[in-house]
Protein backbone atom coordinates (compact mmCIF):
# COMPACT_ATOMS: atom_id res chain seq x y z
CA UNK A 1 7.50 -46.38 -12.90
CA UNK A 2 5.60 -43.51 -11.27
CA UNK A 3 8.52 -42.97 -8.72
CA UNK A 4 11.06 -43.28 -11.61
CA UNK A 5 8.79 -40.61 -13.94
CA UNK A 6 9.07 -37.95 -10.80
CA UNK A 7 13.04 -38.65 -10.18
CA UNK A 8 13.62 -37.60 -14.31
CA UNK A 9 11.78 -34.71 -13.78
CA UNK A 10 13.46 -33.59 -10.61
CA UNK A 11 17.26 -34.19 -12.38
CA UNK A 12 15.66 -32.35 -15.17
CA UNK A 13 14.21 -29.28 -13.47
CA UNK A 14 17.26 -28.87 -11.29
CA UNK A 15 19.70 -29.25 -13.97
CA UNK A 16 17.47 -26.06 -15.88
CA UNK A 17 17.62 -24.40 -12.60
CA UNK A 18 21.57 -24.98 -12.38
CA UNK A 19 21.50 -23.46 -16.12
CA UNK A 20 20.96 -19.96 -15.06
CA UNK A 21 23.63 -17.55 -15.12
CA UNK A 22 21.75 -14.00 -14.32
CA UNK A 23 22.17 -10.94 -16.49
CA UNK A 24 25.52 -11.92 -17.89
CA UNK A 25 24.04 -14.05 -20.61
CA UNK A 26 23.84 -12.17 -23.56
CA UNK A 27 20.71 -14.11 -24.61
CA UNK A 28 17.57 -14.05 -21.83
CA UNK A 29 14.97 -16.58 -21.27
CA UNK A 30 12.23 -14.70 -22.63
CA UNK A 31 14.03 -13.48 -25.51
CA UNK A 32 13.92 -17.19 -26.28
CA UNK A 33 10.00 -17.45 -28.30
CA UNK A 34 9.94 -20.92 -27.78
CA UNK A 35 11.10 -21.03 -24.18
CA UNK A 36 13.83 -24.19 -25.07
CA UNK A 37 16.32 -25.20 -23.06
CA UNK A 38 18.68 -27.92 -24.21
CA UNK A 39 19.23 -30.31 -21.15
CA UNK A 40 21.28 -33.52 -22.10
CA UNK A 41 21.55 -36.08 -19.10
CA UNK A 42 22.92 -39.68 -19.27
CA UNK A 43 21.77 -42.30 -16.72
CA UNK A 44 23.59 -45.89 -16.89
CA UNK A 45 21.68 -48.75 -17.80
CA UNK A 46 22.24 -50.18 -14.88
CA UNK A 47 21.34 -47.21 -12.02
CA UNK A 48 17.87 -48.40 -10.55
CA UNK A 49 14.87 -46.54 -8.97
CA UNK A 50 15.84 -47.52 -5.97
CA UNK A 51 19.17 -46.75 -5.58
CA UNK A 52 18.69 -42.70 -7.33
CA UNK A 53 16.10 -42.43 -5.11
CA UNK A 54 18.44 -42.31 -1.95
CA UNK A 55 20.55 -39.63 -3.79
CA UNK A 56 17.47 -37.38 -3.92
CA UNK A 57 17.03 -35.15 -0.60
CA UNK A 58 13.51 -35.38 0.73
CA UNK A 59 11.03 -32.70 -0.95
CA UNK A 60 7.58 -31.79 0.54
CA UNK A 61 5.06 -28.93 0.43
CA UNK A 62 6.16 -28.01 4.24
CA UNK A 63 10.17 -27.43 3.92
CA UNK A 64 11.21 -24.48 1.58
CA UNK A 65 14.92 -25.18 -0.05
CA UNK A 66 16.04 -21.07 0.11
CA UNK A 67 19.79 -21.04 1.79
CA UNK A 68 20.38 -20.63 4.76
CA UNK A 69 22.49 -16.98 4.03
CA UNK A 70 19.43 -15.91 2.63
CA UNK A 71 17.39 -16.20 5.30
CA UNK A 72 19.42 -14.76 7.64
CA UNK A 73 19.89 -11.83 5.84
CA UNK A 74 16.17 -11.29 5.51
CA UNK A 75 16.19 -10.63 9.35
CA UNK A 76 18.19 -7.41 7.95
CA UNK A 77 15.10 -5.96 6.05
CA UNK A 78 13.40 -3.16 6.94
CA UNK A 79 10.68 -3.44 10.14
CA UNK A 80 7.31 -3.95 8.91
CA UNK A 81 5.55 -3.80 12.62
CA UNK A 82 4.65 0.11 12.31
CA UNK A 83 5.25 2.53 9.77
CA UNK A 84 5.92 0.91 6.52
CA UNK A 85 9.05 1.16 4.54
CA UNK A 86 9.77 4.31 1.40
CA UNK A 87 9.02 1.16 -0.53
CA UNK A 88 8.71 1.71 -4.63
CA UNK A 89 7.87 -1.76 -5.96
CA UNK A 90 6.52 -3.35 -9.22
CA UNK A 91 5.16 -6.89 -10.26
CA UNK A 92 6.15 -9.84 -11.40
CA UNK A 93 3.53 -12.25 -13.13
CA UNK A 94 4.72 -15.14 -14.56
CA UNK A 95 2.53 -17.20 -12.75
CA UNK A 96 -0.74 -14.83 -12.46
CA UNK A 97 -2.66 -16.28 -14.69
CA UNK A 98 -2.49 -20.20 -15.37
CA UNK A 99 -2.20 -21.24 -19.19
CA UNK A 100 -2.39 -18.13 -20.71
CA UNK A 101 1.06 -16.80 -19.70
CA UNK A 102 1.07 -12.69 -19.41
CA UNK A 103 4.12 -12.72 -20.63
CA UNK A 104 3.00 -13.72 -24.11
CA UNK A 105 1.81 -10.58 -26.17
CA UNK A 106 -1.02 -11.17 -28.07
CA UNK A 107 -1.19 -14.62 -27.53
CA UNK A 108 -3.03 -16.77 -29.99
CA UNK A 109 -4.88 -20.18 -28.66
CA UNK A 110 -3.41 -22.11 -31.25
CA UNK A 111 0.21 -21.13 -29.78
CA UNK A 112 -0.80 -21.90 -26.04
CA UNK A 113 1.77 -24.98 -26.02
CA UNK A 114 3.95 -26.58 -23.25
CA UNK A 115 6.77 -24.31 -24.87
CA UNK A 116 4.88 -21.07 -23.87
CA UNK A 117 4.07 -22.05 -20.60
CA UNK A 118 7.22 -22.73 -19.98
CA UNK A 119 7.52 -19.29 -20.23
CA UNK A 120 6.06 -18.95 -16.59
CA UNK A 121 9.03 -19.97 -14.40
CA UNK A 122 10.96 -16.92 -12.76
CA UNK A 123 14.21 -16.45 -14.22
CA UNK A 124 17.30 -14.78 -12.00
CA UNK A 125 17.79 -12.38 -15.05
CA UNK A 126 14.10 -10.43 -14.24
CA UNK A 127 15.01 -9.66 -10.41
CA UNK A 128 18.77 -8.11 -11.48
CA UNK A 129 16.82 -6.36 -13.82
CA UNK A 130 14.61 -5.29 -10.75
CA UNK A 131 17.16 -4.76 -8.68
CA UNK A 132 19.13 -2.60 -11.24
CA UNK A 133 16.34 -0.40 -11.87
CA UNK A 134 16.14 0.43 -8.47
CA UNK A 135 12.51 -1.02 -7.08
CA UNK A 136 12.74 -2.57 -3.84
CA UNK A 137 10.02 -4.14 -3.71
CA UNK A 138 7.67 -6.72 -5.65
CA UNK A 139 4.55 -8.42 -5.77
CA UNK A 140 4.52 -11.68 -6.98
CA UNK A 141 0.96 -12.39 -8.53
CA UNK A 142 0.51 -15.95 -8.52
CA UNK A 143 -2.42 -18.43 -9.59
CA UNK A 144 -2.90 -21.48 -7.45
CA UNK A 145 -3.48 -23.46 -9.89
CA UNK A 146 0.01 -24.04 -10.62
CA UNK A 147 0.71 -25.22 -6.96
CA UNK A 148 -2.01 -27.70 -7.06
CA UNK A 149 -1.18 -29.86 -10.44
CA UNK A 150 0.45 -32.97 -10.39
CA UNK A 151 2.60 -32.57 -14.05
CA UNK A 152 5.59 -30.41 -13.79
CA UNK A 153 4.11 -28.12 -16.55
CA UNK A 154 0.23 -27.92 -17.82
CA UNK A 155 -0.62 -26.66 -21.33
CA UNK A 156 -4.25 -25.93 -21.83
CA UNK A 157 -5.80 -24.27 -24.62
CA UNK A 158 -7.40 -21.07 -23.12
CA UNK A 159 -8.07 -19.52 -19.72
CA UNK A 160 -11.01 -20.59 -17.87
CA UNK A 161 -9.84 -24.46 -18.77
CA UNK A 162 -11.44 -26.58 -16.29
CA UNK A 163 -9.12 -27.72 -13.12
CA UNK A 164 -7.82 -31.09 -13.31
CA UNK A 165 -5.56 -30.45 -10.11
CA UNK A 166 -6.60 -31.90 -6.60
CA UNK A 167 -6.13 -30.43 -3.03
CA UNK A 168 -3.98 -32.85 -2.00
CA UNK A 169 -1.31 -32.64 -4.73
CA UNK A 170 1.36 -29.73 -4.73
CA UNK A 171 3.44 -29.60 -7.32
CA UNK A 172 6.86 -28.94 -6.03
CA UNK A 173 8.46 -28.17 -8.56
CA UNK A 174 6.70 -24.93 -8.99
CA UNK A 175 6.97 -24.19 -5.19
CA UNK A 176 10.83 -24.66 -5.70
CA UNK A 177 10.87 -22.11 -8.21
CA UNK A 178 8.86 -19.77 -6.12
CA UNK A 179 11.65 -20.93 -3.59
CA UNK A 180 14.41 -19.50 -6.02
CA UNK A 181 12.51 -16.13 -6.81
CA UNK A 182 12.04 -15.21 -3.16
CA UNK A 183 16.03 -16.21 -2.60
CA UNK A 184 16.92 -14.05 -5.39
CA UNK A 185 14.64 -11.01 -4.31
CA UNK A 186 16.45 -11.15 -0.41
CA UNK A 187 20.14 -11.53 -2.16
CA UNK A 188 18.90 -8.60 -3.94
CA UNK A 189 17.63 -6.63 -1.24
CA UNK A 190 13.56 -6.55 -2.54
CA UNK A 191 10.51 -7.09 0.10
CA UNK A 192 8.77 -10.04 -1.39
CA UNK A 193 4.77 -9.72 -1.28
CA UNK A 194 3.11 -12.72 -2.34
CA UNK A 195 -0.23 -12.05 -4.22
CA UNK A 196 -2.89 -14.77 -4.74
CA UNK A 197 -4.05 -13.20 -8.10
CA UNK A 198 -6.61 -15.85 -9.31
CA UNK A 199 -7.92 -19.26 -7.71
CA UNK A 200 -10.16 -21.92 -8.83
CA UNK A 201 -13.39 -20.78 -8.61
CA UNK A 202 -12.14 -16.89 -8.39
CA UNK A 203 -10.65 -16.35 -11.93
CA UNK A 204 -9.20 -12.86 -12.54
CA UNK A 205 -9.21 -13.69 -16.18
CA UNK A 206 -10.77 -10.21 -17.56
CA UNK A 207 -13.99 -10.54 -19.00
CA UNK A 208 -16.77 -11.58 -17.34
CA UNK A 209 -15.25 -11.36 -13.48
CA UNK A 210 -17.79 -11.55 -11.58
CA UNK A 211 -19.89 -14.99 -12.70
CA UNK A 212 -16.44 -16.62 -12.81
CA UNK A 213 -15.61 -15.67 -9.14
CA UNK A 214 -18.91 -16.57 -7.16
CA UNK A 215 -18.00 -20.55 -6.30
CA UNK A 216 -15.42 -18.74 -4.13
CA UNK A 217 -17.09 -16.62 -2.25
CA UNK A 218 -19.69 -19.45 -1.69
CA UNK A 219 -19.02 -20.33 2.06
CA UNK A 220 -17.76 -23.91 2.44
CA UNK A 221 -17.27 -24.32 -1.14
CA UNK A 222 -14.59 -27.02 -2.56
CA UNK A 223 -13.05 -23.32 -4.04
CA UNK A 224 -12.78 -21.69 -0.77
CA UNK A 225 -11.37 -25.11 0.80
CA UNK A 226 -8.61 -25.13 -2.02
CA UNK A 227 -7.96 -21.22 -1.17
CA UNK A 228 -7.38 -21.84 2.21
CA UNK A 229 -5.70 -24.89 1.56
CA UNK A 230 -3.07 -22.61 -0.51
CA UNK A 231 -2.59 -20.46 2.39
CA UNK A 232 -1.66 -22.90 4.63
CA UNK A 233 0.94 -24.53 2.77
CA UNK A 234 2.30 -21.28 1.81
CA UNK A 235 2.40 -19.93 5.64
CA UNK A 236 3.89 -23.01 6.53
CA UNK A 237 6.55 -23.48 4.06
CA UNK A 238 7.90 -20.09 4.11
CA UNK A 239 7.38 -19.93 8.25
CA UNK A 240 11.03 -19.34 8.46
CA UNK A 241 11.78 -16.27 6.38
CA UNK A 242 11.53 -13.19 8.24
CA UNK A 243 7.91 -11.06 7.81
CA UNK A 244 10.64 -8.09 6.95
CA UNK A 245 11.25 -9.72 3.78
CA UNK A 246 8.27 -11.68 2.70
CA UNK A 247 4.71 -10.56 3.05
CA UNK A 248 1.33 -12.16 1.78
CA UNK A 249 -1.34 -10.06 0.35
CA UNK A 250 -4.97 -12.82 1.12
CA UNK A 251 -6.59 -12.06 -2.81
CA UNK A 252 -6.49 -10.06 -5.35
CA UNK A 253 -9.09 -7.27 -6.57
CA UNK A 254 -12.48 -9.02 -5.03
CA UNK A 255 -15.41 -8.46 -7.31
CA UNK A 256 -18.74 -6.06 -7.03
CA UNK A 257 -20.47 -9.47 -6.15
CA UNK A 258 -18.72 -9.62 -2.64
CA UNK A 259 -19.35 -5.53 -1.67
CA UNK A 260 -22.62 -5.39 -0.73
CA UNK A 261 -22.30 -8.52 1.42
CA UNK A 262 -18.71 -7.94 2.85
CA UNK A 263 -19.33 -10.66 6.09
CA UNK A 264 -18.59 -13.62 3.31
CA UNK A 265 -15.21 -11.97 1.97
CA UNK A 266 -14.20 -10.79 5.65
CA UNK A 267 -15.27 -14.37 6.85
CA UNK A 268 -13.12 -16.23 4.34
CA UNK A 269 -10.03 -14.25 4.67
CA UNK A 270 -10.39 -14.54 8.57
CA UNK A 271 -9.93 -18.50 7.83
CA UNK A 272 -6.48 -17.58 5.08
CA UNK A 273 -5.47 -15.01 8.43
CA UNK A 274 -6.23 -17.68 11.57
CA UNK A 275 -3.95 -20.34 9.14
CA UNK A 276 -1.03 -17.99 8.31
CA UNK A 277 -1.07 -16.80 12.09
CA UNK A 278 -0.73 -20.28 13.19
CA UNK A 279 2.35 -20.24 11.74
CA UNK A 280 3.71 -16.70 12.27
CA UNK A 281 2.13 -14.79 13.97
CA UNK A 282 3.80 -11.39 13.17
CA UNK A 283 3.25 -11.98 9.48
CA UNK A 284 2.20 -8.58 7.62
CA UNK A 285 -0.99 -9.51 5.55
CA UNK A 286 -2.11 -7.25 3.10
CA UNK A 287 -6.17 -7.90 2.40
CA UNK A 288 -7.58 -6.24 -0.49
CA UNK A 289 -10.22 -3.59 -0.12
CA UNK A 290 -13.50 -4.50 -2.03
CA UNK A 291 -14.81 -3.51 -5.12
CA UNK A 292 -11.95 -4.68 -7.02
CA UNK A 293 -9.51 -3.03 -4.27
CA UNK A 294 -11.08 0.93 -4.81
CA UNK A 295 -13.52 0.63 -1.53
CA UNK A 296 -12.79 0.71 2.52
CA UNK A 297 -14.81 -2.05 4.33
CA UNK A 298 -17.43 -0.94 7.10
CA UNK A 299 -16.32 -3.56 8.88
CA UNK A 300 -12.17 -3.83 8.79
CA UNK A 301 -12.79 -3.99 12.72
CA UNK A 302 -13.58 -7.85 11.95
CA UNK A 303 -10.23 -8.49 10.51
CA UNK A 304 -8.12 -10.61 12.75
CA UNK A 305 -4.63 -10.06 11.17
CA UNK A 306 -2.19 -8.88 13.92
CA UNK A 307 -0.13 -7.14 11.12
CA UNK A 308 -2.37 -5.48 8.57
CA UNK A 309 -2.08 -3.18 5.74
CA UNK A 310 -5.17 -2.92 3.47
CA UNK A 311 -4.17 -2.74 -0.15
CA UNK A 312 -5.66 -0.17 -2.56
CA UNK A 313 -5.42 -0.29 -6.53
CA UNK A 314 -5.77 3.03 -8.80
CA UNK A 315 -6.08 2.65 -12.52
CA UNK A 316 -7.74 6.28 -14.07
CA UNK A 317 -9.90 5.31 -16.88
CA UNK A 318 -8.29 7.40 -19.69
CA UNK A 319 -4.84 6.14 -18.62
CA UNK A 320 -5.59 2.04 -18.90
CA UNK A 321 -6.70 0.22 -21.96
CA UNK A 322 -5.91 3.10 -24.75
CA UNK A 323 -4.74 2.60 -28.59
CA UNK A 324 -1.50 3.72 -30.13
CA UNK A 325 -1.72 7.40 -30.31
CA UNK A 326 -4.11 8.32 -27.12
CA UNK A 327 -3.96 11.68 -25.76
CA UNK A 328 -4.57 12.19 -22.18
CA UNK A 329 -6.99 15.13 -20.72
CA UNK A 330 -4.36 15.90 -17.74
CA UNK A 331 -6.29 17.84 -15.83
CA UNK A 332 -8.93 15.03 -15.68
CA UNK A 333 -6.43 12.45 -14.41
CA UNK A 334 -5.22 14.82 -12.08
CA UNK A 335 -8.22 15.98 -10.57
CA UNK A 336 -9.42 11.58 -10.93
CA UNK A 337 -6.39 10.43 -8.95
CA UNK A 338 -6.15 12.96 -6.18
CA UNK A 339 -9.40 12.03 -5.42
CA UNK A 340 -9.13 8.65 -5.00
CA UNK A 341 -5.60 9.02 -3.38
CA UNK A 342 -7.40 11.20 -0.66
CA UNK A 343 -10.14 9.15 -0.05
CA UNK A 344 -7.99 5.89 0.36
CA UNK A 345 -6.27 8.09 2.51
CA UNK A 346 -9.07 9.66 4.72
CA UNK A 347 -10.67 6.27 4.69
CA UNK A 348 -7.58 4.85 6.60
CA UNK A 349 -6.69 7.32 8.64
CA UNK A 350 -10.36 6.87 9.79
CA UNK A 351 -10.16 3.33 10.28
CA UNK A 352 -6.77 3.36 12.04
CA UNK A 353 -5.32 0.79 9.39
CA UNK A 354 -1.98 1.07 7.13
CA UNK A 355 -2.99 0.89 3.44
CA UNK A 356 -0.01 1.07 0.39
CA UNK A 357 -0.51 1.57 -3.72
CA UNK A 358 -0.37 -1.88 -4.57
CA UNK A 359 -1.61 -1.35 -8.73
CA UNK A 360 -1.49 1.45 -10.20
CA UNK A 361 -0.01 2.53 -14.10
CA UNK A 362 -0.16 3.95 -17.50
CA UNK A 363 -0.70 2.68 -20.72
CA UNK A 364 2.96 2.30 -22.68
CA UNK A 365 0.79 3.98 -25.65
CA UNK A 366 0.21 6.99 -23.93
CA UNK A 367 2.98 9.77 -25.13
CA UNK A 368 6.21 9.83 -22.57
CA UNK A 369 5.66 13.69 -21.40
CA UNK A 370 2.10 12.70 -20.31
CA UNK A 371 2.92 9.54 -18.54
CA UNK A 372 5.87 11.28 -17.10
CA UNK A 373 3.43 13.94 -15.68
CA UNK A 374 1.18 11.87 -14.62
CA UNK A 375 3.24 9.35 -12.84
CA UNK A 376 4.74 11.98 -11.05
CA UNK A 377 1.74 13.29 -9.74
CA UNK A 378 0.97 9.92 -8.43
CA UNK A 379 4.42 9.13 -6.99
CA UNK A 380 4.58 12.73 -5.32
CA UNK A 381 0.77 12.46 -3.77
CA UNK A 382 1.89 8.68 -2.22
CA UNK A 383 5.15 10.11 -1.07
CA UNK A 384 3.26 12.93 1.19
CA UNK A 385 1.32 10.74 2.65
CA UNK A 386 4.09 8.47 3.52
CA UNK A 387 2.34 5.99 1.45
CA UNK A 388 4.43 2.58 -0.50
CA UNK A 389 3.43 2.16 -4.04
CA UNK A 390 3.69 -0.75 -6.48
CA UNK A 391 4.04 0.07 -10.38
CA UNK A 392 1.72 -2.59 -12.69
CA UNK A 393 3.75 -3.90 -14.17
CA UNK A 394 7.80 -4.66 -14.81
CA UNK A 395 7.73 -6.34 -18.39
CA UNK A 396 4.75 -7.55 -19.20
CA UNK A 397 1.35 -6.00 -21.30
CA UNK A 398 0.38 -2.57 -22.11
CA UNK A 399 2.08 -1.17 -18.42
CA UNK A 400 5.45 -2.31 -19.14
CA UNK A 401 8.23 -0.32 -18.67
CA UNK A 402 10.70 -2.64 -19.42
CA UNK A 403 10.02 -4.16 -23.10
CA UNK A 404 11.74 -7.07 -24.43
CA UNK A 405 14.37 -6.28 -27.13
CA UNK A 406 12.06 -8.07 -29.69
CA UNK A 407 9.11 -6.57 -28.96
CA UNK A 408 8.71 -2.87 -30.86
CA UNK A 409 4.80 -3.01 -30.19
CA UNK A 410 5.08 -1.51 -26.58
CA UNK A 411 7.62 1.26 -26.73
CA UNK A 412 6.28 4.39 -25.65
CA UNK A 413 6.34 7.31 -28.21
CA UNK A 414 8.70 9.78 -27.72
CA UNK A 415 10.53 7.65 -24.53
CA UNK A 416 14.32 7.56 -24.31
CA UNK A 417 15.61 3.66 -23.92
CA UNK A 418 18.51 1.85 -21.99
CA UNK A 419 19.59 -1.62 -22.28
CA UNK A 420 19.51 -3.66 -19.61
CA UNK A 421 21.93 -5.89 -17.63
CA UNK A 422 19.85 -8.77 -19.16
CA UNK A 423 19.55 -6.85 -22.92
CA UNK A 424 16.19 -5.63 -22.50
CA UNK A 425 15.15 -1.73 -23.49
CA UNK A 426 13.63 0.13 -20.46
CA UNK A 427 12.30 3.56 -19.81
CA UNK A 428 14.75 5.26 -18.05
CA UNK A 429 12.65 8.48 -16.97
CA UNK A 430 9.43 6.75 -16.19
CA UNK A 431 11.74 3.66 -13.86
CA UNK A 432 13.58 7.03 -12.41
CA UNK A 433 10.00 8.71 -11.40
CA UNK A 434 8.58 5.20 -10.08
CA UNK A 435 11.83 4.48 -8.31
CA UNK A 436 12.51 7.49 -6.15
């Protein structure tokens, strides 16, 4: 019964997989509230387990299912061994944050269903959007916890849930997805980076951070275990698509906790670093600098990765978490961001290390001709000092610059809107600044 229960699910998932027809449906996924998809199959009475399961190619943690055209052409990318690429990138986070999908606005516990969560698999429709807009590159957040549970979809009634996953489960359906979305991004020709944002036992769930990350950076913790655990899998699976095309960035924003004793982060992403370079060696790893990725280690020397960029974050406080209405003091966020720009700079150049803009943004309720400014000012400082950055984030929260065509509550005052290939509104002049 078991076996039979996982052969529905695969005919099921694939046939929703088979369903999508990119940005010439007039009526996206997430346009869809409930996230339902009709799938109709018919089995005859008399087709057994047995004989469906020889129909069924073999599926495991270790083999990735992207084509075969796709990964050659990833060997096409741009080299990532020395100076990195004029990349302009943004984020995708469907799977950041496990049952409380990002991509619900305003989400109410009450709603946080099977339907919503459904919500979380990546859809070809957002990466022609990407594509279109002219970003060409993307960094995939991702929460582990959706690798590691044994149902096809989880539903749980507020962040912070406990885990009811196991290390030694992977749920492939979810890595097949993440299959599609990196197949997608090399058709499309967009550097994939893949970003552990949250783990069990390091929760970037807002909040209280910091008491809900410390079982992770607890050395030879179960957490840090299933971390690693991730990282293998992942550096296996995907061994065979070119480092030009798909990078891995270790963990996301690592809290105050870890900054005064750095040897315990350093230590644990050594062990992520000695697993993906088992696998391929050449791999570009992007590790996080510390205090929530705003402050150069003292001891990036320890770092084993052969091919390292560190990854930097810049959110100015009077441009983040502002009402409807906010009025920026310019010269504040100028003066704010050119500081930290320089120092990330000065620290690197120091340290002899690559480093890129991997977060940074502007609150959609900020008036256009101040964000406009004031993304400029960031894109123009990265650009002279040859410096990648990623815009958080594509369509999702108060960052968004592309806004789904029901949702009026995160248009930007005064901003001038164009449909998308997929029907969704996006700001034209802020994608044109980010994108250049």
């Amino acid at each position: 019964m078991k076996n039979l229960k996982r052969i529905v699910a695969f005919v099921v998932s694939s046939a929703i997989l088979a369903s999508f027809v990119g940005c010439t449906d007039n009526t996206p996924a997430h346009d869809n509230p409930a996230g339902q998809t009709e799938v109709t199959t018919t089995v005859a009475e008399e087709t057994t387990a047995e004989t469906t399961e020889e129909n069924i190619p073999e599926r495991d943690a270790y083999t990735n299912t992207i084509s075969d055209e796709a990964k050659e052409k990833a060997k096409s990318f741009p080299d990532v061994s020395g100076e990195l690429p004029d990349w302009n990138g943004t984020h995708i986070v469907d799977k950041a944050e496990f049952a409380w999908p990002w991509v619900v606005v305003d989400p109410d516990p009450e709603k946080i269903t099977e339907e919503y969560v459904r919500l979380t698999d990546y859809d070809e429709e957002t990466v022609l959007e990407i594509a279109e807009a002219g970003y060409n590159f993307v960094r995939v957040s991702i929460d582990t916890r959706y690798f590691f549970s044994e149902d096809e979809y989880i539903a749980l009634p507020y962040v912070g849930q406990d885990f009811y996953g196991s290390i030694d489960t992977a749920n492939l359906n979810q890595y097949e997805n993440l299959d599609r979305l990196i197949e997608w991004c090399i058709e499309n020709d967009i550097h994939v980076c893949l970003d552990c944002h949250s783990t069990v036992g390091g929760l970037m769930i807002g909040g209280d951070e910091e008491s809900t990350r410390e079982k992770l950076f607890t050395p030879d913790s179960d957490e840090q275990k299933l971390f690693i655990r991730f990282w293998q899998i992942i550096a296996k699976r995907y061994a065979d698509i070119d480092t030009n095309a798909l990078s891995f960035n270790l963990y996301n924003e690592p809290p105050n906790i870890v900054t005064d004793k750095e040897e315990v982060y350093i230590d644990l992403m050594n062990k992520a670093i000695d697993e993906i370079q088992t696998e391929t060696p050449d791999r570009l790893i992007v590790v996080d600098a510390l205090g929530y990725s705003t402050i150069g280690m003292k001891k990036i020397s320890e770092l084993r990765a052969n091919n390292l960029v560190i990854g930097f974050h810049m959110y100015v406080n009077e441009t983040t978490w502002t009402e409807p209405g906010a009025v920026l003091d310019l010269n504040a966020c100028r003066i704010e961001s050119s500081d930290r720009l320089n120092y990330y700079n000065s620290w690197a150049e120091e340290n002899n290390v690559r480093w890129m803009l991997q977060e940074y943004g502007c609150s959609v309720h900020i008036p256009q001709e101040q964000q406009i400014e004031y993304y400029k000012m960031v894109t123009e400082t990265c650009k002279s000092m040859d410096t990648p950055y990623c815009l958080w984030a594509f369509n999702a929260g108060d960052f968004a610059v592309c806004v789904w065509a029901e949702d009026d509550s995160l248009l930007t005052p005064g901003a001038t809107y164009d449909e998308t290939c997929a029907g969704h509104r996006i700001n034209t002049e802020l994608v044109k600044i980010t994108t250049e």
